[in-house]
C-alpha atoms as a PDB file:
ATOM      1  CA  UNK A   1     -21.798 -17.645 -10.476  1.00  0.00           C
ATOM      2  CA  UNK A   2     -18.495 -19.185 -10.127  1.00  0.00           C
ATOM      3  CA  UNK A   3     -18.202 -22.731  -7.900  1.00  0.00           C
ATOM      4  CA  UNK A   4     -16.744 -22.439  -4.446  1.00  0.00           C
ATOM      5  CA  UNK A   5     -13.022 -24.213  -5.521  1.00  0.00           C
ATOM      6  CA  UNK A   6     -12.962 -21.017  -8.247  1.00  0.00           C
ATOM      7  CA  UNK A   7     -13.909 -18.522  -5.585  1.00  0.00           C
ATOM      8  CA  UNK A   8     -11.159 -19.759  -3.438  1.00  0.00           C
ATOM      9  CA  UNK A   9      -8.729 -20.050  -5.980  1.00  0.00           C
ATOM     10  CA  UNK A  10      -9.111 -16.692  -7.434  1.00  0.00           C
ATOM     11  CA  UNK A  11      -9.505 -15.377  -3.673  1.00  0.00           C
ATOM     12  CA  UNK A  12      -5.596 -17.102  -3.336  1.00  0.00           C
ATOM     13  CA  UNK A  13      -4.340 -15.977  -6.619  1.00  0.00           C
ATOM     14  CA  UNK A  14      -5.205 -12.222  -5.239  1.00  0.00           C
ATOM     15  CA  UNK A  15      -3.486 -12.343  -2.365  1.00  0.00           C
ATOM     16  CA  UNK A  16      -0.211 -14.336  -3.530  1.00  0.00           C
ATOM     17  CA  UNK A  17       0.225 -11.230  -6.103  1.00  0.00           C
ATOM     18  CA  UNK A  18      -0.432  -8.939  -2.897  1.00  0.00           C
ATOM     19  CA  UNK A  19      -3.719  -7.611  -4.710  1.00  0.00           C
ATOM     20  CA  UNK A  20      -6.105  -5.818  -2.402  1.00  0.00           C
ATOM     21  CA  UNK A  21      -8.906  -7.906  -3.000  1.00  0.00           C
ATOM     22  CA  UNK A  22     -11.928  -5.957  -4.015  1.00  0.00           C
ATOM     23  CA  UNK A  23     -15.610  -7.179  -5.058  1.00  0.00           C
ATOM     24  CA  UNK A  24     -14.856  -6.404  -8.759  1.00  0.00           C
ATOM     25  CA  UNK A  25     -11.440  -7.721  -8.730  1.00  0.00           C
ATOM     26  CA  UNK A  26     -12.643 -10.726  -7.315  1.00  0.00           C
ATOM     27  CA  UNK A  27     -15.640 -11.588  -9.279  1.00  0.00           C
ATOM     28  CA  UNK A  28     -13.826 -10.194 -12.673  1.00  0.00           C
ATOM     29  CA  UNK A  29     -11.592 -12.899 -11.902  1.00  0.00           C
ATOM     30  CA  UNK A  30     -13.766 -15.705 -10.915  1.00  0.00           C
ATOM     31  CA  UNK A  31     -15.690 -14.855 -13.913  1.00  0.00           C
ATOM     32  CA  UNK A  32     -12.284 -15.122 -16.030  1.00  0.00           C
ATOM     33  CA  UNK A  33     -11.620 -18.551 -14.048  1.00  0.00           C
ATOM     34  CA  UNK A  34     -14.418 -20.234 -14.722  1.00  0.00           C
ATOM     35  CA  UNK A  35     -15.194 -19.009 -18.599  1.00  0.00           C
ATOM     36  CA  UNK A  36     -12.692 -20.612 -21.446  1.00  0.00           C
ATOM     37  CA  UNK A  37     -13.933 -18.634 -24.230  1.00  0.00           C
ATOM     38  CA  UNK A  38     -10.970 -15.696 -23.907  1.00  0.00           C
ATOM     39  CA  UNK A  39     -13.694 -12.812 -23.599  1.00  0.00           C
ATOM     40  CA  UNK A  40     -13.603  -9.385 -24.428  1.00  0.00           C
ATOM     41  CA  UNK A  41     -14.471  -5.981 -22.194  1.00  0.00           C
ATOM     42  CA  UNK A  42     -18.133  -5.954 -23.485  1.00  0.00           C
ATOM     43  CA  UNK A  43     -18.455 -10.224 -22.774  1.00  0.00           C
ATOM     44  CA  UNK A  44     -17.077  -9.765 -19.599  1.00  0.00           C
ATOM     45  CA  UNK A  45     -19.576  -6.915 -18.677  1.00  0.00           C
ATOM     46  CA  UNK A  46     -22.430  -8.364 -20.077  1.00  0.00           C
ATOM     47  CA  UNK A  47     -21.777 -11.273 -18.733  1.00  0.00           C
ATOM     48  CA  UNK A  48     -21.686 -10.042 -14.952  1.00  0.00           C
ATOM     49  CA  UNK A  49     -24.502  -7.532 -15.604  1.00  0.00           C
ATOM     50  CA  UNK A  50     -26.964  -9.352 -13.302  1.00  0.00           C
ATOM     51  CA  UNK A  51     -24.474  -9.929 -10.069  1.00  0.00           C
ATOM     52  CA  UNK A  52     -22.711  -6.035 -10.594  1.00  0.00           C
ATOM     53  CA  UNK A  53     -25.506  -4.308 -12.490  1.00  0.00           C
ATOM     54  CA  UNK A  54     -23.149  -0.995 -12.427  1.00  0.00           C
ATOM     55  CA  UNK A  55     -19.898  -2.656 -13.039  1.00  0.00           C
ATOM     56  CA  UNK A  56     -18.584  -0.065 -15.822  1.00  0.00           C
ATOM     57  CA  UNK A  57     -16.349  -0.806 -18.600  1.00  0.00           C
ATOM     58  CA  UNK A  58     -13.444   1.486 -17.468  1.00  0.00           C
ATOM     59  CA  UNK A  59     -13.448  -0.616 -14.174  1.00  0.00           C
ATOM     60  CA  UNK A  60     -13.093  -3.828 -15.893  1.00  0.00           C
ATOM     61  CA  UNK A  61     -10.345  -2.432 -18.260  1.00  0.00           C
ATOM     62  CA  UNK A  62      -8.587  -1.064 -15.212  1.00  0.00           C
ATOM     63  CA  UNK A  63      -9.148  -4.504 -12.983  1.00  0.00           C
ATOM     64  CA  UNK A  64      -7.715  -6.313 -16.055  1.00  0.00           C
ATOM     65  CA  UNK A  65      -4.796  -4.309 -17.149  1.00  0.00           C
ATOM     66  CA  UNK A  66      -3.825  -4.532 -13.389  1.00  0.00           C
ATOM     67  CA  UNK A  67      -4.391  -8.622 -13.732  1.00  0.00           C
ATOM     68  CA  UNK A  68      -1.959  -8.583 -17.297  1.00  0.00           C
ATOM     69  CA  UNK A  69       0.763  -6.048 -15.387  1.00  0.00           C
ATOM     70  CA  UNK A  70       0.956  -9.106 -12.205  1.00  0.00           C
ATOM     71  CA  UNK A  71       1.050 -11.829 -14.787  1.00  0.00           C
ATOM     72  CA  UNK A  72      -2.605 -13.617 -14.002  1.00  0.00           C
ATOM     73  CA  UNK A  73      -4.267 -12.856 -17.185  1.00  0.00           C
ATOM     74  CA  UNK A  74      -3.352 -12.062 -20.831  1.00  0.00           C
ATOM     75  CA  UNK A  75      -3.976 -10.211 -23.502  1.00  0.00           C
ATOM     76  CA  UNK A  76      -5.089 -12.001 -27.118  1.00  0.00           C
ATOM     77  CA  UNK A  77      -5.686 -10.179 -30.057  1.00  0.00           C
ATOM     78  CA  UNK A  78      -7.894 -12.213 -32.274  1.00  0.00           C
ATOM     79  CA  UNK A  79      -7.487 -10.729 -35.680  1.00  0.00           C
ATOM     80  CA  UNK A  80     -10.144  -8.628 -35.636  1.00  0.00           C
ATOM     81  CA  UNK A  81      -9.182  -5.700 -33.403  1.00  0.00           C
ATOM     82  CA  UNK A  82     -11.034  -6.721 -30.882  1.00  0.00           C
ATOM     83  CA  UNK A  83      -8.339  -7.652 -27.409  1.00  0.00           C
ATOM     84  CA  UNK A  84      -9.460 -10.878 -25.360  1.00  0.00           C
ATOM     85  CA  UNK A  85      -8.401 -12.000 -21.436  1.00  0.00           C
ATOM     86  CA  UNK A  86      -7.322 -15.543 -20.558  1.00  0.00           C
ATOM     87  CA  UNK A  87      -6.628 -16.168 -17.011  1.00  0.00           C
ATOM     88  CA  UNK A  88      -3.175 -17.778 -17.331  1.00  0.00           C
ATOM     89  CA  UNK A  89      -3.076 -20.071 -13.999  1.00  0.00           C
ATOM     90  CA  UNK A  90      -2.253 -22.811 -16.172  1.00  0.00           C
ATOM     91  CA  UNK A  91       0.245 -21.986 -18.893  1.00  0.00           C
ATOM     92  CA  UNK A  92      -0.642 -22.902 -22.329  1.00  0.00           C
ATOM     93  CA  UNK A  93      -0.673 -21.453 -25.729  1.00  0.00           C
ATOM     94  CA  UNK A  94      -3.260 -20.183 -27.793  1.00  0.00           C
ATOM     95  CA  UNK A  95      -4.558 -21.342 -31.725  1.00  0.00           C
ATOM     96  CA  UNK A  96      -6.292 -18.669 -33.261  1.00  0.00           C
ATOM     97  CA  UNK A  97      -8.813 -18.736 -36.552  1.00  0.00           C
ATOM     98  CA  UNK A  98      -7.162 -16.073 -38.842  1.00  0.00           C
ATOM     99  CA  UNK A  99     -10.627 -16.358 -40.347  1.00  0.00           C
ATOM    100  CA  UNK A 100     -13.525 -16.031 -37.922  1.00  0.00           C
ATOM    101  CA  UNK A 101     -10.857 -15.195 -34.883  1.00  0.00           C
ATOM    102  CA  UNK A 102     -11.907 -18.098 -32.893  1.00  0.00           C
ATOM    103  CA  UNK A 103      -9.171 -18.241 -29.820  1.00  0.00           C
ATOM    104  CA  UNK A 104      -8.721 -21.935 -28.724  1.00  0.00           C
ATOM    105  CA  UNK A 105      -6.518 -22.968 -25.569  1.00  0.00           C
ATOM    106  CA  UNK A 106      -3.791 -25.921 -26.785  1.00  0.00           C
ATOM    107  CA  UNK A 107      -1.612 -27.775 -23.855  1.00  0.00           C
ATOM    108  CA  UNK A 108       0.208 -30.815 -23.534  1.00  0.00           C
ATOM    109  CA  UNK A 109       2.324 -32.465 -20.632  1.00  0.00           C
ATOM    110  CA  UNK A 110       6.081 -31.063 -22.435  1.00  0.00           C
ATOM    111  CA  UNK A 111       4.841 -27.775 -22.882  1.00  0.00           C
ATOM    112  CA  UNK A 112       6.910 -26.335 -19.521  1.00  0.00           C
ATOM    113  CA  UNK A 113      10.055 -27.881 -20.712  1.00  0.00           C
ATOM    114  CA  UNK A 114       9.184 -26.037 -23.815  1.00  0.00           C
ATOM    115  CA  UNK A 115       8.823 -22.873 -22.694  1.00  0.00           C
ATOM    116  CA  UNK A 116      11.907 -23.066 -20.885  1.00  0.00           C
ATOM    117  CA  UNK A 117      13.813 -23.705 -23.586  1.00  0.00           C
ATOM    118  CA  UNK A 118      12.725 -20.915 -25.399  1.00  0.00           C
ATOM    119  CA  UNK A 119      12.975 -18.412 -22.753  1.00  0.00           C
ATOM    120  CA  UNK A 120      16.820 -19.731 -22.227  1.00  0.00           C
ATOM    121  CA  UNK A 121      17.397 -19.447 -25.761  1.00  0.00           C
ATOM    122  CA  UNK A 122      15.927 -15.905 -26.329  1.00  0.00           C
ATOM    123  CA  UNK A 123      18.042 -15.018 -22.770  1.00  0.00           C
ATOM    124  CA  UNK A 124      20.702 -16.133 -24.493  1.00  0.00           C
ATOM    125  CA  UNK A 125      20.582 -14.242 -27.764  1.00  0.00           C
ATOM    126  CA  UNK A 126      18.715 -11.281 -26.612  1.00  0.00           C
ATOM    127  CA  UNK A 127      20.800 -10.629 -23.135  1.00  0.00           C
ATOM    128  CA  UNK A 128      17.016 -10.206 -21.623  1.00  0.00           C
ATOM    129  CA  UNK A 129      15.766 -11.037 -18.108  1.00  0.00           C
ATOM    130  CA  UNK A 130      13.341 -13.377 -19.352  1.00  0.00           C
ATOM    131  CA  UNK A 131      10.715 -13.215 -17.349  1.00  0.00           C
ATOM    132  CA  UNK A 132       7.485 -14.850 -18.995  1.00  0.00           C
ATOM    133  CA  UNK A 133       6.366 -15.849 -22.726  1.00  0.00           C
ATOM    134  CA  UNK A 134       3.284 -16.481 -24.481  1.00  0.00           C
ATOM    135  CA  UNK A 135       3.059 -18.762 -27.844  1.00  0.00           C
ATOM    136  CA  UNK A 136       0.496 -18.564 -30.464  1.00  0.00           C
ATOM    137  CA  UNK A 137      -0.105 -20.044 -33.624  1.00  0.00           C
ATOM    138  CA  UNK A 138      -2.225 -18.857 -36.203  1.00  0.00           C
ATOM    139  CA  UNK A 139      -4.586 -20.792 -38.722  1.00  0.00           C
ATOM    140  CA  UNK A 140      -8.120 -21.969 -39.933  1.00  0.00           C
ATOM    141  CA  UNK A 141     -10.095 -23.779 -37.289  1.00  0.00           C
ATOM    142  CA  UNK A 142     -12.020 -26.768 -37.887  1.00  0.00           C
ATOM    143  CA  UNK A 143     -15.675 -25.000 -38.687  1.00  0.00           C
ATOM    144  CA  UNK A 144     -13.814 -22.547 -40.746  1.00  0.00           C
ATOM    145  CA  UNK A 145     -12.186 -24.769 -42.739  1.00  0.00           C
ATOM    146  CA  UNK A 146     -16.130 -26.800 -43.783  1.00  0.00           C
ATOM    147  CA  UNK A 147     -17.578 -22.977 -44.706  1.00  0.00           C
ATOM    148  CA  UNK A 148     -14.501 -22.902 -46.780  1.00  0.00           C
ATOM    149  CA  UNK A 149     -14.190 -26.746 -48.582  1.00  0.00           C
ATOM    150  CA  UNK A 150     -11.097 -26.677 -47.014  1.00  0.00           C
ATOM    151  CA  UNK A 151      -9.171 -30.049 -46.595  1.00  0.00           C
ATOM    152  CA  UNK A 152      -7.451 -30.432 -43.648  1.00  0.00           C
ATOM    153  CA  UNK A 153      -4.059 -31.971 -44.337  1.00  0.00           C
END
């Protein structure tokens, strides 16, 4: 189960968006919160099988389609078909493994300025409303690269 701070948080992020909050919204996004590893439908389910034994897979593509439309998670595609949730409280961008499809989180202290620079600059030449971004950049992770005699240069 998620700590207390993540059970308040998430219980605040619901009602800032004006969510009704509901016991699968809540613990879908607790769950979300307080697991890094950008899960899928069938991670997510299995992974709160024990708490909400009949928590369905429509209901936790619904819940999470309703997060993406409000901007609290997003949608990853890893390469493999497969889509992946990240709950996006803290903006960052994503490196993914074009071989195995790992999905690791990247930040750094200039990445707001960054991002609004690029959303002024595609405002700019686009005429768009900006209203959000997400950045990802695409290689061979570390592990990937040993299974492959890679050198990383």
């Amino acid at each position: 189960m998620a700590s207390n701070d993540i059970i308040e948080q998430t219980r605040q992020v619901l009602k800032d968006h004006h969510l009704r909050i509901t016991a699968q919204r809540h613990i879908i996004l607790a769950y979300l919160a307080s697991h890094h590893n950008h899960p899928s439908v069938e991670m997510i389910r299995e992974g709160l099988n024990k708490e909400l034994p009949n928590l369905g897979p429509a209901t936790i593509y619904n819940t999470l389609n309703t997060f993406v439309d409000h901007g609290i998670v997003i949608e990853l595609q890893n390469g493999d078909g497969s889509t992946h949730y990240d709950y996006f409280e803290h903006h960052h961008y994503h490196a993914i493994c074009t071989n195995c499809g790992k999905i690791t989180d990247i930040s750094y202290d200039g990445f707001h300025d960054v991002e609004q620079e690029l959303e002024a600059k595609a405002a700019e030449q686009s005429g768009y409303m900006v209203s959000g971004n997400h950045v990802e950049v695409y290689g061979i992770c570390p592990e990937c690269q040993i299974k492959l005699r890679i050198k990383h240069s």
